[in-house]
Protein backbone atom coordinates (compact mmCIF):
# COMPACT_ATOMS: atom_id res chain seq x y z
CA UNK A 1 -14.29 27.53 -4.93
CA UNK A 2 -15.07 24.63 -6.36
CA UNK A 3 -13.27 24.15 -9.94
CA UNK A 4 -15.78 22.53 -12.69
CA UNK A 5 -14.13 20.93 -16.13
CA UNK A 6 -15.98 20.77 -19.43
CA UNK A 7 -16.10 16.99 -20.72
CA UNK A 8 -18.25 17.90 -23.80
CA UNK A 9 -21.64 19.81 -22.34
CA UNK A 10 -21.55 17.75 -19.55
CA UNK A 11 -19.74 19.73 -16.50
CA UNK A 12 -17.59 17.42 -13.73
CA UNK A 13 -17.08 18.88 -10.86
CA UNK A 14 -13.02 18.58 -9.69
CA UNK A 15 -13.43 18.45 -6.45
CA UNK A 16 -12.41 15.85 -4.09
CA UNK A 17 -14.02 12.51 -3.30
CA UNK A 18 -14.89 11.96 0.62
CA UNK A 19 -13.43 8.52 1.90
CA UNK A 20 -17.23 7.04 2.44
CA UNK A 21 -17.89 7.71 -1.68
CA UNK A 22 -14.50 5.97 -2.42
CA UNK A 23 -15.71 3.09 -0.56
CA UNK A 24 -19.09 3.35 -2.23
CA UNK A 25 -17.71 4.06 -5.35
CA UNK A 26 -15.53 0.84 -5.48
CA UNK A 27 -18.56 -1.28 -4.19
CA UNK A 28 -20.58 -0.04 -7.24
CA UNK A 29 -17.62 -0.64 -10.11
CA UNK A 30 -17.48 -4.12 -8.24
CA UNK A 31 -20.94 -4.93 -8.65
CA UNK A 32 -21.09 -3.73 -12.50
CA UNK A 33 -18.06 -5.47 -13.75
CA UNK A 34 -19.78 -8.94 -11.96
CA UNK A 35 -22.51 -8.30 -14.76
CA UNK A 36 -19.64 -8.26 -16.93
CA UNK A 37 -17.78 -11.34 -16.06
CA UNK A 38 -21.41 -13.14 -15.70
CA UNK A 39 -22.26 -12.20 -18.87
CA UNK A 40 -19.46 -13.69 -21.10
CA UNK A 41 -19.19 -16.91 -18.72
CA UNK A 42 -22.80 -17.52 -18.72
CA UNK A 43 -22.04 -17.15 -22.95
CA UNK A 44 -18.63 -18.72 -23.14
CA UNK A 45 -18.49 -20.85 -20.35
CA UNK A 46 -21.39 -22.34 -19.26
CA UNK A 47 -23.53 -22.73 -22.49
CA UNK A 48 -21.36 -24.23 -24.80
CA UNK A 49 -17.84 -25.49 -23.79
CA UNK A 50 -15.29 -22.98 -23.17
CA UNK A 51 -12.65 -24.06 -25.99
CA UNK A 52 -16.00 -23.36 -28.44
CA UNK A 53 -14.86 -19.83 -28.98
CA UNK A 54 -11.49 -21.01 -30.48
CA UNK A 55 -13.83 -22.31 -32.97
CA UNK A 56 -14.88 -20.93 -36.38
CA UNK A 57 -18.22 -19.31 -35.68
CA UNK A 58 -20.81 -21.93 -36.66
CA UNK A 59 -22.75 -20.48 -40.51
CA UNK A 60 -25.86 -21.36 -38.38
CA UNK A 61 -25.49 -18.44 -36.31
CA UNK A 62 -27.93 -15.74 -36.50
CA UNK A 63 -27.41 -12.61 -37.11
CA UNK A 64 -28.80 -11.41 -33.64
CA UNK A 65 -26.33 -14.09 -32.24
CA UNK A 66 -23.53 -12.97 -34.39
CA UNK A 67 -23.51 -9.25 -32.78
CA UNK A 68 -24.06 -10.14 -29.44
CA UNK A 69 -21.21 -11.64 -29.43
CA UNK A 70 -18.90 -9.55 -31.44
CA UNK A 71 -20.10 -7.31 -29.35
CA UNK A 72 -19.06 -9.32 -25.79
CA UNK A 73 -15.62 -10.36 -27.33
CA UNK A 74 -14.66 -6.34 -28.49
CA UNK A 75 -16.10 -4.88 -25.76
CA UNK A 76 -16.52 -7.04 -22.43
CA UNK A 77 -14.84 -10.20 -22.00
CA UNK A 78 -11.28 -9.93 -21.15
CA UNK A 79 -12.25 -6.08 -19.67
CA UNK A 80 -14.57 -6.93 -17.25
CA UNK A 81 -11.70 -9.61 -15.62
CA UNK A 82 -9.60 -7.02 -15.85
CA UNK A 83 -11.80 -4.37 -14.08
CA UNK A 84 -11.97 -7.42 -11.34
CA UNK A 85 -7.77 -7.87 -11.20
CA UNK A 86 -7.63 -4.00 -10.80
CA UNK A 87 -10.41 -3.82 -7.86
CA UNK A 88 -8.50 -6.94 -6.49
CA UNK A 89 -5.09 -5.30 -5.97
CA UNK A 90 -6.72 -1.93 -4.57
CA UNK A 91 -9.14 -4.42 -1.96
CA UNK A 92 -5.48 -5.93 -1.15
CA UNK A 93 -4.11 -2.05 -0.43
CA UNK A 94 -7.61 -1.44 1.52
CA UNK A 95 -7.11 -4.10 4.12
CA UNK A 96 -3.10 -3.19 4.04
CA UNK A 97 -3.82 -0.01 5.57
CA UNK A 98 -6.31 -0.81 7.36
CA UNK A 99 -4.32 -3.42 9.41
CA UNK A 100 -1.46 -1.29 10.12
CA UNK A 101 -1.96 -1.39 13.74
CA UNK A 102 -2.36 -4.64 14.03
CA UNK A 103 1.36 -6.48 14.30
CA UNK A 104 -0.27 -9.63 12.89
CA UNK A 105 -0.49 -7.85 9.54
CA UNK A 106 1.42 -9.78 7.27
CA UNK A 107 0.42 -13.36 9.09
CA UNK A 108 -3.61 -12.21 8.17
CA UNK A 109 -3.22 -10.81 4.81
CA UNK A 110 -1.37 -14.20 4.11
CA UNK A 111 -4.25 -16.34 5.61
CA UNK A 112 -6.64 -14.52 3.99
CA UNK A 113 -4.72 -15.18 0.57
CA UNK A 114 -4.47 -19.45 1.87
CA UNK A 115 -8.09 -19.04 2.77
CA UNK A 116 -9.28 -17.96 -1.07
CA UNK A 117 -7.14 -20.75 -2.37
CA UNK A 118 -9.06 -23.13 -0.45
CA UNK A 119 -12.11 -21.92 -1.87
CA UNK A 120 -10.94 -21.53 -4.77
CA UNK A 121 -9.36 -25.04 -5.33
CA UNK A 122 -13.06 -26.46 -4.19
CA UNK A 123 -14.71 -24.27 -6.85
CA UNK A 124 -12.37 -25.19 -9.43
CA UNK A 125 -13.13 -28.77 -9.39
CA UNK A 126 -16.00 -28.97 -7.49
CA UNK A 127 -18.62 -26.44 -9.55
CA UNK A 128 -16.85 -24.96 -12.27
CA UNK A 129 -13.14 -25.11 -14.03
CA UNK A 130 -13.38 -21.34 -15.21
CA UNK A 131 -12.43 -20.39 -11.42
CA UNK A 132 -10.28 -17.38 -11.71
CA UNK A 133 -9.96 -17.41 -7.64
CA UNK A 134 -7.06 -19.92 -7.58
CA UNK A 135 -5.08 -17.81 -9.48
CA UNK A 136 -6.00 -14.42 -7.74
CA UNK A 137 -5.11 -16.25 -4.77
CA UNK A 138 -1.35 -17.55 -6.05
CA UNK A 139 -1.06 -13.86 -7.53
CA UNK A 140 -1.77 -12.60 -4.48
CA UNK A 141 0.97 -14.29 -2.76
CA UNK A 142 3.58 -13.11 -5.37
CA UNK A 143 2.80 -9.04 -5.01
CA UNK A 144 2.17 -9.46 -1.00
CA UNK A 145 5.62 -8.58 0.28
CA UNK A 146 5.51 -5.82 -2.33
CA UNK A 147 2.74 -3.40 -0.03
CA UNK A 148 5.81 -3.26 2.29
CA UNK A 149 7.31 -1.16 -0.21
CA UNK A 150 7.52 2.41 -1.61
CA UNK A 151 4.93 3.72 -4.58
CA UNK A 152 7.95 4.08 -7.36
CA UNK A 153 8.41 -0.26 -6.61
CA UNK A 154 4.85 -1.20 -7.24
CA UNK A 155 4.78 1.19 -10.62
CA UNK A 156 7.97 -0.88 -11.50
CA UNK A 157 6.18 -4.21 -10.56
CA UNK A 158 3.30 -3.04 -12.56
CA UNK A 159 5.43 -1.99 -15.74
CA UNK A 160 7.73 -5.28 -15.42
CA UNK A 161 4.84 -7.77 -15.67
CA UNK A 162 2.42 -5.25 -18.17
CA UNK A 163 5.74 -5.46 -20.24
CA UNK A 164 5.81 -9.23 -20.05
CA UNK A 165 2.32 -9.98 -21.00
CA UNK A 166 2.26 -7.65 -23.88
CA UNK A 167 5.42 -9.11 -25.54
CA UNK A 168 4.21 -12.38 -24.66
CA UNK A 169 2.58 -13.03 -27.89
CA UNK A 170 5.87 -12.44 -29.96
CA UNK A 171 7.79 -14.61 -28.18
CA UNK A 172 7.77 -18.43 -28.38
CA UNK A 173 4.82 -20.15 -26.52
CA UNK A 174 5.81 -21.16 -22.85
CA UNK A 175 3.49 -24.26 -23.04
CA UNK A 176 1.93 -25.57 -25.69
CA UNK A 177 -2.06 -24.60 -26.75
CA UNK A 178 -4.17 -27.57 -27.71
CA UNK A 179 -4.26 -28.14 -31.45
CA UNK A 180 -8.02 -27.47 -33.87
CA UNK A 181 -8.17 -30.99 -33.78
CA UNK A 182 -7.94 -31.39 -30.07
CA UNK A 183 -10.39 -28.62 -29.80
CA UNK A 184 -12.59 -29.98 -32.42
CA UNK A 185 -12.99 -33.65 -30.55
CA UNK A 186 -13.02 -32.20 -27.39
CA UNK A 187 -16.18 -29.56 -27.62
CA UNK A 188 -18.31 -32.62 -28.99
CA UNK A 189 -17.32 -34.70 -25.67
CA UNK A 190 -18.00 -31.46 -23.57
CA UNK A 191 -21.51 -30.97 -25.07
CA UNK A 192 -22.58 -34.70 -24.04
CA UNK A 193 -20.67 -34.99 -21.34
CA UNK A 194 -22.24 -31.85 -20.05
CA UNK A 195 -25.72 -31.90 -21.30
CA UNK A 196 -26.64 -35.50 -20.32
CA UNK A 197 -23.99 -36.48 -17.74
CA UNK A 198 -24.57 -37.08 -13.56
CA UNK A 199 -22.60 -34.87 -10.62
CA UNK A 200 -20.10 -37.81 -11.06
CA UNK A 201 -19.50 -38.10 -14.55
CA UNK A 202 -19.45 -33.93 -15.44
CA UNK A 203 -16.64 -33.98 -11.84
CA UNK A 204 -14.09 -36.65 -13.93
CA UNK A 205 -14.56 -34.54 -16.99
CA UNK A 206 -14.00 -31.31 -15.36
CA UNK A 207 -11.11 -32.40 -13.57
CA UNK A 208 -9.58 -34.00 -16.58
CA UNK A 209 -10.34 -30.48 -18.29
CA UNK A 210 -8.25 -28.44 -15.84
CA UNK A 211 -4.81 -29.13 -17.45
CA UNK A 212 -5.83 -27.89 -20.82
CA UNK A 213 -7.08 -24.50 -19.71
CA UNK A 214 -3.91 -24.28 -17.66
CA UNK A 215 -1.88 -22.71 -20.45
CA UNK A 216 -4.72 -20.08 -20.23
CA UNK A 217 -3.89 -19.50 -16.84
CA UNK A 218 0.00 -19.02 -17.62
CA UNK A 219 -1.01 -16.81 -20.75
CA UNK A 220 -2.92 -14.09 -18.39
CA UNK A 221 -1.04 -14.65 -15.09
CA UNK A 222 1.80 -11.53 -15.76
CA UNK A 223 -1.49 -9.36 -16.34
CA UNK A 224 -3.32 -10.25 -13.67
CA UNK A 225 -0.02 -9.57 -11.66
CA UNK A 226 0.73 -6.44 -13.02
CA UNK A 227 -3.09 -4.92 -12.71
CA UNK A 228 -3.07 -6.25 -8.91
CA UNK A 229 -0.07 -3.79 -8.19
CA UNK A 230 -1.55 -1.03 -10.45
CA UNK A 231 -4.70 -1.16 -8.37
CA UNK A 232 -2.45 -0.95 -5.14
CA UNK A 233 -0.48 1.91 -6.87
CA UNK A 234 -3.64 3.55 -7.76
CA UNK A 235 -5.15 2.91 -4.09
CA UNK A 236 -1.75 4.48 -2.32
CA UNK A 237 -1.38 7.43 -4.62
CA UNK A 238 -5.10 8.43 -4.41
CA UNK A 239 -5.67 8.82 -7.90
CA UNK A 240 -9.33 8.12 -7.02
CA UNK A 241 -9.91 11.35 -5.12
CA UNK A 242 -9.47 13.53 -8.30
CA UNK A 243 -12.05 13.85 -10.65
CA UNK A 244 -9.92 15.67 -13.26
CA UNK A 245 -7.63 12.75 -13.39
CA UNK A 246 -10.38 10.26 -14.01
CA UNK A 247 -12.28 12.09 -16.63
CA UNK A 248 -9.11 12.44 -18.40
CA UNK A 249 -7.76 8.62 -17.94
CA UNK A 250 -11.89 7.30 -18.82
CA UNK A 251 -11.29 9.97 -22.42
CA UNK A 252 -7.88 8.26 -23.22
CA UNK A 253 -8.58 5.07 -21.75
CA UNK A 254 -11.95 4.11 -23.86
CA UNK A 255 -11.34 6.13 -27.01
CA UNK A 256 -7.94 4.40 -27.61
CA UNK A 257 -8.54 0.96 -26.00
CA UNK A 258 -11.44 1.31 -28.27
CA UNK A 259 -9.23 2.52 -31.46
CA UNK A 260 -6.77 -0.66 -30.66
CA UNK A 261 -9.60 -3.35 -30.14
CA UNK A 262 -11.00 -2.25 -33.93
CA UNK A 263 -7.32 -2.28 -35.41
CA UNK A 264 -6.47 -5.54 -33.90
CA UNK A 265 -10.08 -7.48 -34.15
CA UNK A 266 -11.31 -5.92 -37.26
CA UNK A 267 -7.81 -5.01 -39.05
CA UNK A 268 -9.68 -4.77 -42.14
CA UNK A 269 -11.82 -2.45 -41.67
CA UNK A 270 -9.07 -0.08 -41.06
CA UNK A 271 -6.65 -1.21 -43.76
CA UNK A 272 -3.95 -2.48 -41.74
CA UNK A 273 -2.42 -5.73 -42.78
CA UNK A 274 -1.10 -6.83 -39.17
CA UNK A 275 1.32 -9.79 -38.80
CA UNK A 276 -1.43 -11.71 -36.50
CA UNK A 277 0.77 -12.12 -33.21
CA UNK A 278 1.43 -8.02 -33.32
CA UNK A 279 -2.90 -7.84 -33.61
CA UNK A 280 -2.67 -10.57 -30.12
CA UNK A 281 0.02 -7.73 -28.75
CA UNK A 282 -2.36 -5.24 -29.64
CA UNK A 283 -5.41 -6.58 -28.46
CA UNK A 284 -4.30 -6.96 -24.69
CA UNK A 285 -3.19 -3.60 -24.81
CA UNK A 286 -6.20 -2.24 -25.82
CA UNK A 287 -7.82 -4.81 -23.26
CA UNK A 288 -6.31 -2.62 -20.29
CA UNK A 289 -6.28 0.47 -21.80
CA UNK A 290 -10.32 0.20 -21.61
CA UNK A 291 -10.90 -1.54 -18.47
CA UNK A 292 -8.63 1.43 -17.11
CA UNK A 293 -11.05 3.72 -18.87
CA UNK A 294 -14.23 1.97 -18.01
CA UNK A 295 -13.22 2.21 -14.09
CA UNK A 296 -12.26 5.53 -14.37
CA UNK A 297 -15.49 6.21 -16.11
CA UNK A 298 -17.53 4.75 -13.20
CA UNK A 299 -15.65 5.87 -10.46
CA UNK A 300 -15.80 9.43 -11.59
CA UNK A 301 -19.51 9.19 -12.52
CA UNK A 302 -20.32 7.89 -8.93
CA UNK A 303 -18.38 10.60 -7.71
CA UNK A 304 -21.42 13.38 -8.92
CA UNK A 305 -24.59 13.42 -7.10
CA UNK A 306 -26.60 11.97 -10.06
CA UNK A 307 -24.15 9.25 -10.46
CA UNK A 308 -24.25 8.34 -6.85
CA UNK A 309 -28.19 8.32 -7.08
CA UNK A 310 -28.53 6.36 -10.39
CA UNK A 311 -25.85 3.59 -9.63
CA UNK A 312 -26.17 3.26 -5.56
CA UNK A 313 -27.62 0.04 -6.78
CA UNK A 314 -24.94 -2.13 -7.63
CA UNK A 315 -23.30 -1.28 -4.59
CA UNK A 316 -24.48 -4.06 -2.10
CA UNK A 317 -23.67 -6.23 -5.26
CA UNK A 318 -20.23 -5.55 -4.99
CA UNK A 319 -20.17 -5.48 -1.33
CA UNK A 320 -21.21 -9.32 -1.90
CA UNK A 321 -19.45 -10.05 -4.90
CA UNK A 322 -17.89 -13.45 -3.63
CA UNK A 323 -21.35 -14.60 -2.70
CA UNK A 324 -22.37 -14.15 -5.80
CA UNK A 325 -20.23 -14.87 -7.90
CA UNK A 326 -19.89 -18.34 -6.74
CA UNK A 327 -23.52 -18.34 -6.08
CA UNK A 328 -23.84 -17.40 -10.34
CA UNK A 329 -21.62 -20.83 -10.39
CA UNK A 330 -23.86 -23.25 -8.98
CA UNK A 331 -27.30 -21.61 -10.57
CA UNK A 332 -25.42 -21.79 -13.78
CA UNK A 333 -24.25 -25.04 -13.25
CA UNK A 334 -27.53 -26.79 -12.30
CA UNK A 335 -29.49 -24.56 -15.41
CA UNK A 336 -26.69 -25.96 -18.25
CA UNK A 337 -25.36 -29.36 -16.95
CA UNK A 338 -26.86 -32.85 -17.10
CA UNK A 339 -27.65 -32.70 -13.25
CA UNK A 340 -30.09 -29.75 -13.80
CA UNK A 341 -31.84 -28.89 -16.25
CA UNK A 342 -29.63 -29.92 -19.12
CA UNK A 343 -29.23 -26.85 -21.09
CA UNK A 344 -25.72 -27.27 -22.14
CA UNK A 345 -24.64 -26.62 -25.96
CA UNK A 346 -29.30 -26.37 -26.96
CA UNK A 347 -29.31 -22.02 -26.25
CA UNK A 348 -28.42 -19.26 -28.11
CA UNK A 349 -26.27 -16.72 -27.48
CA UNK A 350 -29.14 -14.19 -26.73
CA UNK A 351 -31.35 -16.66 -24.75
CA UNK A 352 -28.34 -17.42 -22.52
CA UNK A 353 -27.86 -13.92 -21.44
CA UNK A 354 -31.13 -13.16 -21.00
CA UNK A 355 -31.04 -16.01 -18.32
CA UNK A 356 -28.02 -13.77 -16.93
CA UNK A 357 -29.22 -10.96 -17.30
CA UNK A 358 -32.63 -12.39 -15.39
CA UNK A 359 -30.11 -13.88 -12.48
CA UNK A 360 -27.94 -10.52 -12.17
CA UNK A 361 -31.20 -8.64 -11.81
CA UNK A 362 -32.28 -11.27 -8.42
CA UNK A 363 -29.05 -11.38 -6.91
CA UNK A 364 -29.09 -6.78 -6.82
CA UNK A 365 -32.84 -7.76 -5.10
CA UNK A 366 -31.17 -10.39 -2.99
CA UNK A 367 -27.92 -8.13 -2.22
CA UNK A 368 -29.77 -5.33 -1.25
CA UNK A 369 -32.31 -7.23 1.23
CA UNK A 370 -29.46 -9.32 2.34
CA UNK A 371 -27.72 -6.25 3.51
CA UNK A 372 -30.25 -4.70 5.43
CA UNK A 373 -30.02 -7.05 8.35
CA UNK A 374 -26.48 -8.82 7.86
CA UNK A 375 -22.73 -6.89 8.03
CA UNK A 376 -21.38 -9.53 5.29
CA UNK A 377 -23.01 -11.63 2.54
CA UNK A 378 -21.95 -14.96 3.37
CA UNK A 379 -18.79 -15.97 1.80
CA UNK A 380 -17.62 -12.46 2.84
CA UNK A 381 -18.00 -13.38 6.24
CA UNK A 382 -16.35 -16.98 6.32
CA UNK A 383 -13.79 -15.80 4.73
CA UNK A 384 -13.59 -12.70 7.67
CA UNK A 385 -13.93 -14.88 10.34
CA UNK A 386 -11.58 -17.55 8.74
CA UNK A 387 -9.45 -14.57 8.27
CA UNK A 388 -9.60 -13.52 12.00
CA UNK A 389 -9.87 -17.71 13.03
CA UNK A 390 -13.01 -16.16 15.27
CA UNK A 391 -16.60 -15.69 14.28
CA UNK A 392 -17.29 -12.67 12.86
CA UNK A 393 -20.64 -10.42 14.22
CA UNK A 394 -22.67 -10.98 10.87
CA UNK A 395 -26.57 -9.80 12.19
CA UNK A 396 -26.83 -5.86 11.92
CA UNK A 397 -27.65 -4.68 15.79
CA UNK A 398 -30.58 -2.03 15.65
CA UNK A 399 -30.67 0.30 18.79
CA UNK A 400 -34.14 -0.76 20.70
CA UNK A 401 -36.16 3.18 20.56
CA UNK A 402 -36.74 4.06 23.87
CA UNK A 403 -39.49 3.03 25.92
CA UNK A 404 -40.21 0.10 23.45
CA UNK A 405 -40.05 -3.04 25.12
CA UNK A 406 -37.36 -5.27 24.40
């Protein structure tokens, strides 16, 4: 029989999640959390300079403009990265297990790790310096020899380094942030720089740019570390296949990572007088807590009938969520810089995402099509065959009906 639990009116079945909607169901979380991430670079990132949000918000702002974005920073930005660490470390346990016949195991999970750092060293300085792949790729290589081992190692890796980047905000900085000042000079030579300048000119700047959003980097690396290892914990223990569990991690998850955001953006509101680094310590907790809930959330929706049937959509997103992602890179890149169309620093918040939101919307349309006659979108299946060091089959075969001529 199967069991059914109450979430509100709403009944969830408990039952067990076939290995095909895991899949499925991972594809789909993949391809919302992209909208995510798009949506706060195409913001933060790509139409005004990236230090701009360590800024006082401008008294020109509209109101409109205002709660977009106090709506991105509380409820999206960090989270949707973090959905993306999490759905990193169980892809990493997917193609563990998946290789275990193969005694070349270790030697292609560590080429495959080389090969993203190629890629993403050439995105990083080559389209855009808010690359995140670099570092997946150098994280990668630190929790590799750790899929060898048993389930109660990677919950200790996972607690060690969620430990670490919690605490990290009450201890003394390990490298130094840029000062106001700094920040101050530097957004006004990003927005010409940006806006006006040639391939050439935007390249020197953005490589000149890296080292000052390295301490960035080293400020998020223990978390992105420590969510990899959860999402192989979370892949080998098969958390996934329980809807129970997930309804009741998506409940704690949102409601308190939602609770903790308010107390440590908006301590006002509440009437709590925090000491501002125990708000930063705060703040990344609650960050996890709901992109924990907001997977759960999804995964367990997909996991019903109507949430398979109302979300199938974003799967052949995710499915080609490299592609895109990079491919959101270079449209971005030529709509906002000075070798496109110039945009940089002259939108608002809400006319920016609307251009996202526009570009998300083509590449599902793209995605979808894309997969109906290719195995791999096309970054997927360089990085396969680079993987492999032979070309992968990429066209889709259809069986010829019979007596059709060939």
């Amino acid at each position: 029989m199967v069991e059914v639990v109450a979430v509100g009116a709403v009944p969830v079945a408990a039952a067990p999640v076939n290995p095909g909607e895991r899949i499925d169901a991972i594809d789909i979380l993949r391809g919302i959390a992209l909208f995510g991430v798009l949506a706060i670079n195409v913001v933060n990132e790509f139409r005004v300079s990236f230090f701009e949000e360590f800024l006082p918000v401008p008294s020109t702002t509209g109101t409109l403009d205002r709660a977009v974005q106090t709506f991105l920073t509380m409820a999206v930005e960090l989270k949707a990265m973090a959905l993306f660490s999490l759905l990193f470390g169980i892809g990493l346990a997917i193609q563990f297990e998946r290789l275990a016949p193969d005694p070349r195991r270790g030697r292609l999970l560590a080429r495959r790790l080389a090969i993203l750092l190629v890629i993403g060293v050439a995105h990083l300085f080559l389209i855009w310096n808010g690359d995140i792949l670099t570092e997946y790729s150098l994280a990668g290589f630190i929790v590799l020899p750790l899929l060898w081992g048993p389930r109660w190692l990677l919950a200790a890796g996972a607690s060690l380094f969620l430990a670490l980047y919690l605490v990290m905000p009450l201890l003394p900085p390990v490298v130094p942030w840029p000062t106001t000042a700094w920040i101050k000079d530097h957004v006004a030579e990003a927005r010409q720089v940006y806006g006006t300048g040639g391939f050439l000119e935007i390249l020197a700047f953005r490589v000149g740019e890296v080292a000052s959003i390295l301490p960035l980097h080293i400020f998020i690396l223990p978390r992105t570390i420590a969510l990899f290892l959860f999402g192989m914990l979370v892949w080998r223990t098969d958390v996934i296949r329980h809807r129970r569990t997930l309804v009741s991690a998506a409940i704690i998850g949102i409601v308190v990572g939602a609770a903790l955001t308010v107390a440590s953006e908006q301590p006002a509101l509440l009437g709590l007088p925090l000491p501002r680094r125990i708000g930063f310590s705060l703040d990344r907790l609650a960050t996890l807590l709901l992109a924990i809930g907001y997977a759960a959330a999804i995964i367990g929706f997909v996991s019903t009938r109507p949430g398979m049937t109302m979300l199938a959509w974003a799967a052949p997103l995710g499915r080609m969520a490299f592609t895109n992602y990079l491919a959101q890179s270079v449209i971005f890149g030529w709509i906002f810089y000075g070798y496109g169309l110039g945009l940089f620093g002259r939108l608002d918040v809400v006319t920016a995402l609307a251009i996202g939101v526009c570009v998300y919307v083509a590449q599902v349309m793209i995605s979808a099509q894309w997969l109906r006659y290719y195995r791999f979108g096309p970054i997927e299946w360089l990085w396969r065959s680079l993987m492999y060091d032979t070309a992968q089959p990429l066209r889709i075969r259809r069986a010829i009906p019979s007596g059709a001529s060939a």
